[in-house]
Protein backbone atom coordinates (compact mmCIF):
# COMPACT_ATOMS: atom_id res chain seq x y z
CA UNK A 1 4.69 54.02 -0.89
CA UNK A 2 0.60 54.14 -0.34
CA UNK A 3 0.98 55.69 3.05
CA UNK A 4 1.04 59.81 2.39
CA UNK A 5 4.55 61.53 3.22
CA UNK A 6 5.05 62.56 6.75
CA UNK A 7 5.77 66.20 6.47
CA UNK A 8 7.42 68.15 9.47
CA UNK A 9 5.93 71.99 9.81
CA UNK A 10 7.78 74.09 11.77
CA UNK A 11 7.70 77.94 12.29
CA UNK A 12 8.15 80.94 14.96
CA UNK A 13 4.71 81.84 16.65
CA UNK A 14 5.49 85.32 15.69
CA UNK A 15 4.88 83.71 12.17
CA UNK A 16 1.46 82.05 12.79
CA UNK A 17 -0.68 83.89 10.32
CA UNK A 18 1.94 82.89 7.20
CA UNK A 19 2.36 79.50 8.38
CA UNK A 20 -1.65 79.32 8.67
CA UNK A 21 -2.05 80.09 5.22
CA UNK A 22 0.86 78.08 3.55
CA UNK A 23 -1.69 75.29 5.30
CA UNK A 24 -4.27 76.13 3.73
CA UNK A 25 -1.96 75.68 0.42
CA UNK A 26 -0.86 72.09 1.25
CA UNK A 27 -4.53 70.89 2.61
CA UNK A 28 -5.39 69.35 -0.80
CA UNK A 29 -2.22 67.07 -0.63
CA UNK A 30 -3.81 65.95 2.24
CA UNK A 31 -7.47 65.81 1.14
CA UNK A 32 -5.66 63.74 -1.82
CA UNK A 33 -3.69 61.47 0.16
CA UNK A 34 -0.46 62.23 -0.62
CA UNK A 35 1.05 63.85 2.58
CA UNK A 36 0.12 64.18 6.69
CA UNK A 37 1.55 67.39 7.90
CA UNK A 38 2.09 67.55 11.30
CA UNK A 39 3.28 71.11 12.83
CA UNK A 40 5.73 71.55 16.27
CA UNK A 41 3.30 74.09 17.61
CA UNK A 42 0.39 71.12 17.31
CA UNK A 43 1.64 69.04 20.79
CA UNK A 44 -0.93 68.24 22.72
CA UNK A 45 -0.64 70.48 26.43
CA UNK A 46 0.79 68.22 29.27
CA UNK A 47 2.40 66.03 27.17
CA UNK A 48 6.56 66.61 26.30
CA UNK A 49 7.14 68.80 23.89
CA UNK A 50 10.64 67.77 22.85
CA UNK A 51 10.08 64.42 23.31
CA UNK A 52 6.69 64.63 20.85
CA UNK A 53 8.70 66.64 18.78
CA UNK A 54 11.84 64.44 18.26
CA UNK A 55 8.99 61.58 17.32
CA UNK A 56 7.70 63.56 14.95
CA UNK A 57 10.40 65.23 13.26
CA UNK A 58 12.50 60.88 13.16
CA UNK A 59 9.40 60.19 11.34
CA UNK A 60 9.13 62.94 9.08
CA UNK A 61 10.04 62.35 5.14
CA UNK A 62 10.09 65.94 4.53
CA UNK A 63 10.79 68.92 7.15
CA UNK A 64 9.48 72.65 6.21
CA UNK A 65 11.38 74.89 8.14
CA UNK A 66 9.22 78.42 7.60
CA UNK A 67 12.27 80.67 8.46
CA UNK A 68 11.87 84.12 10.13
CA UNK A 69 14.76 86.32 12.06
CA UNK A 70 11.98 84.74 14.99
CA UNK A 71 12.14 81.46 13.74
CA UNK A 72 16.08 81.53 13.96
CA UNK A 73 16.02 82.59 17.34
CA UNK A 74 12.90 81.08 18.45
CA UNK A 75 14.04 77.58 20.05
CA UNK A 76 17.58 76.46 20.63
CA UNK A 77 16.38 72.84 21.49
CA UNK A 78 14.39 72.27 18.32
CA UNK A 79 17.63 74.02 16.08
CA UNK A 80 19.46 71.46 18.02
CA UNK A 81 17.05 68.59 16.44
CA UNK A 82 16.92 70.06 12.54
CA UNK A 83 20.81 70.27 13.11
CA UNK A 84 20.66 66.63 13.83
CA UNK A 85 18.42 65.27 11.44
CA UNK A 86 20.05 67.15 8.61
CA UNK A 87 22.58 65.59 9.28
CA UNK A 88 21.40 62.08 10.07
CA UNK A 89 18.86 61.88 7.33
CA UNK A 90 20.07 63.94 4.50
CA UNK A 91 23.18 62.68 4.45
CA UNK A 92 21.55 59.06 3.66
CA UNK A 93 18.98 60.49 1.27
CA UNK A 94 16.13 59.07 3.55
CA UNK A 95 14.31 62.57 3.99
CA UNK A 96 14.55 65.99 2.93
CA UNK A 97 14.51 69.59 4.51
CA UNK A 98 13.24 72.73 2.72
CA UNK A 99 13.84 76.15 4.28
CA UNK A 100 10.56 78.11 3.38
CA UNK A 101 11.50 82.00 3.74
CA UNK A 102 8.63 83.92 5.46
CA UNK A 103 10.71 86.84 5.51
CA UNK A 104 14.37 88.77 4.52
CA UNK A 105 16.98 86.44 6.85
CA UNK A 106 20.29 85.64 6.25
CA UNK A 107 21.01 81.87 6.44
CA UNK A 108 24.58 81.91 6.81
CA UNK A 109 26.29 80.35 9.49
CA UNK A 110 23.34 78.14 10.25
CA UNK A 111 22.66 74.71 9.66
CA UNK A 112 20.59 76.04 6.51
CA UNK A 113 23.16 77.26 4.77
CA UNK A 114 23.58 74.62 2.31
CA UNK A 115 20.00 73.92 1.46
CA UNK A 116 17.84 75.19 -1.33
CA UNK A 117 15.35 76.99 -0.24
CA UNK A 118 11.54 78.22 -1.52
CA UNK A 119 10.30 80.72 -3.11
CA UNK A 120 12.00 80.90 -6.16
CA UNK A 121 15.44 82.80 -6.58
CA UNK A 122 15.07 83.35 -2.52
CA UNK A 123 12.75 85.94 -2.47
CA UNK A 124 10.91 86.12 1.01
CA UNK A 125 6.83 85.29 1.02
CA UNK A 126 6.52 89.19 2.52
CA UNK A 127 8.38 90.26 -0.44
CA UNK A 128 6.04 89.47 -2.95
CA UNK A 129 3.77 91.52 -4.69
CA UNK A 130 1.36 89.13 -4.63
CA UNK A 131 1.54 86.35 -1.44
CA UNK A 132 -1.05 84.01 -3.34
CA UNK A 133 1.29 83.44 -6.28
CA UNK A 134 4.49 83.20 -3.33
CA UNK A 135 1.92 79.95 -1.89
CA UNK A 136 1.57 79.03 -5.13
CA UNK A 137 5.29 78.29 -5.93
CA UNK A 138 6.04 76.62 -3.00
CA UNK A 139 3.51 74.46 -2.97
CA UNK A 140 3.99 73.30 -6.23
CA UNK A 141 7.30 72.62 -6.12
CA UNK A 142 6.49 70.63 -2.64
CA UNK A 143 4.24 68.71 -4.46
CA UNK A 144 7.10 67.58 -7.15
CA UNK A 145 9.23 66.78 -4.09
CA UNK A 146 6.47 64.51 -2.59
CA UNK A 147 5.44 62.79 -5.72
CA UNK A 148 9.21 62.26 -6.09
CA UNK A 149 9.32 61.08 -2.37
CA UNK A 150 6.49 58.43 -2.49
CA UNK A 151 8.64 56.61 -5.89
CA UNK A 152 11.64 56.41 -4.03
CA UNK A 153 9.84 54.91 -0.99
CA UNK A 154 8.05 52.71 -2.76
CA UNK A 155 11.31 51.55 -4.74
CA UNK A 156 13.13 51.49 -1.20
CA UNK A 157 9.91 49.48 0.78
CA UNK A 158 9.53 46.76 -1.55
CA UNK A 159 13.43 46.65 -1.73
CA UNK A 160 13.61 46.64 2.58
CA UNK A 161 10.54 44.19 2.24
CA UNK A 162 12.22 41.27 0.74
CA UNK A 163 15.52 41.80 2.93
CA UNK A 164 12.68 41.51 6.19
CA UNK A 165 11.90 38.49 4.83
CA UNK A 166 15.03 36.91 4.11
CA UNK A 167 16.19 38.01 7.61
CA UNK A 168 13.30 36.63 9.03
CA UNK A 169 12.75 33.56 8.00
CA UNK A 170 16.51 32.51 7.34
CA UNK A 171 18.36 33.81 10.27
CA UNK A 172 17.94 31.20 12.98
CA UNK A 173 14.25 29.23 11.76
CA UNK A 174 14.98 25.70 10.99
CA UNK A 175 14.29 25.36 7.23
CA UNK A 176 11.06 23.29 7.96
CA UNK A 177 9.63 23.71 11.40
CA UNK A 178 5.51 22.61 12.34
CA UNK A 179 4.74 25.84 12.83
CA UNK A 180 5.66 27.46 10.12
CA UNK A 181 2.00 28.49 9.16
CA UNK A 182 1.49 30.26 12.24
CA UNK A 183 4.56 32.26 11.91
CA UNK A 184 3.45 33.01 8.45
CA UNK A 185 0.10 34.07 9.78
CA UNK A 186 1.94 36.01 12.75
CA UNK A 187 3.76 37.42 10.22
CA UNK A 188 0.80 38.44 8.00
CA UNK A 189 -1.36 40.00 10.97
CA UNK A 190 1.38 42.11 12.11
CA UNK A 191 1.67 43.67 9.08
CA UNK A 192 -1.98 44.31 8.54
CA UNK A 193 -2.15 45.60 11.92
CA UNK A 194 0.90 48.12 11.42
CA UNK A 195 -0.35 49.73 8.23
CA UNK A 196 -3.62 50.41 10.10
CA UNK A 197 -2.04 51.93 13.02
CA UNK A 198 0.29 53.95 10.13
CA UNK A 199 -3.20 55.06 8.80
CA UNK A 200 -4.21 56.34 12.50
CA UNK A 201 -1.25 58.25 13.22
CA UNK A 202 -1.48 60.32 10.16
CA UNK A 203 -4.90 61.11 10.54
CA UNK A 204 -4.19 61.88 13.88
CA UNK A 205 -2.12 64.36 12.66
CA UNK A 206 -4.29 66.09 10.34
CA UNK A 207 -7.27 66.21 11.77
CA UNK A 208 -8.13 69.26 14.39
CA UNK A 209 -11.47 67.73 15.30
CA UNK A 210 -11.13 66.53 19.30
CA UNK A 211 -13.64 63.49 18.67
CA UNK A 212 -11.49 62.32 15.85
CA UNK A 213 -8.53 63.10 17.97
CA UNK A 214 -9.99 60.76 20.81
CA UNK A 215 -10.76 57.95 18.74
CA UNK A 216 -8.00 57.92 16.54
CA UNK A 217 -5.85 58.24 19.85
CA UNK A 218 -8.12 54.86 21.36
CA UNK A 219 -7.43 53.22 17.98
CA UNK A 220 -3.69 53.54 18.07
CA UNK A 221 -3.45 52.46 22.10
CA UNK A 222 -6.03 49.23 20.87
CA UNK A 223 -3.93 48.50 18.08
CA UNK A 224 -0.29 48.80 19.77
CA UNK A 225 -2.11 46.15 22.72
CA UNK A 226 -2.31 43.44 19.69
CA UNK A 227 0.94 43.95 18.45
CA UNK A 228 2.17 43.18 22.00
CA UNK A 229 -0.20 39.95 22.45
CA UNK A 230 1.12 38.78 18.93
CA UNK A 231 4.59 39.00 19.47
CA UNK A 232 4.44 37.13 22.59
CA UNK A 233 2.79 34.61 20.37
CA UNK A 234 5.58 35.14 18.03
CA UNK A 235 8.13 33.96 21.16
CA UNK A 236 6.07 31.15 22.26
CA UNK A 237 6.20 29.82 19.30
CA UNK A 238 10.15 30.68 18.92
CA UNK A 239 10.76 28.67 22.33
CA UNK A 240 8.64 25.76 21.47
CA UNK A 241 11.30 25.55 18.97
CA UNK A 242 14.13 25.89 21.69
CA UNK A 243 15.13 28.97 20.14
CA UNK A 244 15.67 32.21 22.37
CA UNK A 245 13.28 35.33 22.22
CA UNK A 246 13.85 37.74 19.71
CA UNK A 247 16.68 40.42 20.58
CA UNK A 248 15.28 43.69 21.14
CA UNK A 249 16.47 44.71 17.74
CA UNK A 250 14.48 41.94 16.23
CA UNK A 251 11.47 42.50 17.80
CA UNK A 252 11.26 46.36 16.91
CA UNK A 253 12.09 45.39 12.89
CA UNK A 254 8.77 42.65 13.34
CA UNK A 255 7.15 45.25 15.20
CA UNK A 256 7.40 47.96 12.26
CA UNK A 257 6.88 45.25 9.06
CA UNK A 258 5.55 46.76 6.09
């Protein structure tokens, strides 16, 4: 997978100043490429939070959950939406969620339960002697799970690649049509388009800088304008063929090619 793993930060405000440094911990994964980290408390004002949140958190390949008694009892909404993606995603393998505990808590009864959490041998970040080495060992340990992350991805991309393909061009194409270069070209510029607006989004989300922020945000409305005027291209060219648009399912997978 060359795009970095989306990773999902989320934590109690009462917990700002521990969440601020485990940050400053996972910035060279970042700086290195490896991950975006995008945090619930990041949303931009005016905009809907649990709507921004539920976008972030379906495209997240790992979710850090910095628990706190606070954090617990923080936000029923957002429990609501870990609940559900543990169970969507975890079940299928396609992400991963790590409790991170900021301080003493008892996880039973919750949705938590079950998972393995960080530090080692579940020792709270407050209770160690020394926080720095706490940082320290979950942050390595993240960075195992991420390098572990981006080979299965990779694996399961180039796997999902050649199904997109096959569904593509031998669901309903005739098996040699005139336009068959365009489509391939079609074909070719959407997916050069999409990993450039993958590229935005995650620098969107890592950068704190409000002219980056503005520009990456221009970039991503540019680039989502193309993808429209090609896949009306893409039907044009399906109904010169007498074939009917693309079902709204259809168009989303040619939307997000890899």
């Amino acid at each position: 997978m060359d795009n970095p793993v989306n990773i999902f930060l989320s934590y109690a405000r009462k917990d700002e100043k521990l969440a601020t440094q485990l940050r400053y911990y996972l910035q060279p994964l970042e700086m290195q490429g490896l991950a975006a980290v995008w945090c619930d408390n990041e949303v931009i004002p005016g905009t809907n939070w649990a709507g921004e949140v539920k976008k972030y958190l379906d495209a997240a390949h790992l979710v850090l959950l910095l628990v706190s008694p606070a954090y617990l009892t923080s936000n029923c909404l957002l429990n609501q939406e870990i609940e559900r993606f543990i169970t969507e995603k975890e079940a299928t393998r396609d992400a991963q969620v790590i409790p991170i505990l900021l301080r003493p808590v008892s996880l039973k009864g919750t949705p938590l339960e079950t998972l393995k959490s960080l530090p080692k041998e579940g020792m709270a970040v407050i209770k160690w002697k020394n926080r720095d080495m706490a940082f320290l060992d979950i942050t390595k340990n993240i960075r195992d799970i991420v390098i572990n992350l981006k080979t299965q991805n990779s694996l399961s991309a180039e796997k999902a690649q050649v199904n997109y393909q096959q569904k593509l061009w031998e669901q309903d194409l005739p098996p040699s049509n005139p336009y068959a270069d365009k489509f391939a070209q079609l074909n070719d510029e959407l997916q050069s388009i999409n990993k450039y607006l993958r590229s935005c989004e995650n620098r969107l989300h890592v950068t704190d800088d409000p002219d980056q922020r503005s520009y990456m945000q221009r970039s991503i409305q540019s680039l989502l304008s193309t993808t429209d005027k090609l896949v009306r291209r893409y039907n044009d060219l399906r109904r010169n063929l007498e074939l009917p648009p693309l079902s709204d399912e259809a168009e989303r997978e040619l939307r997000n090619a890899l």
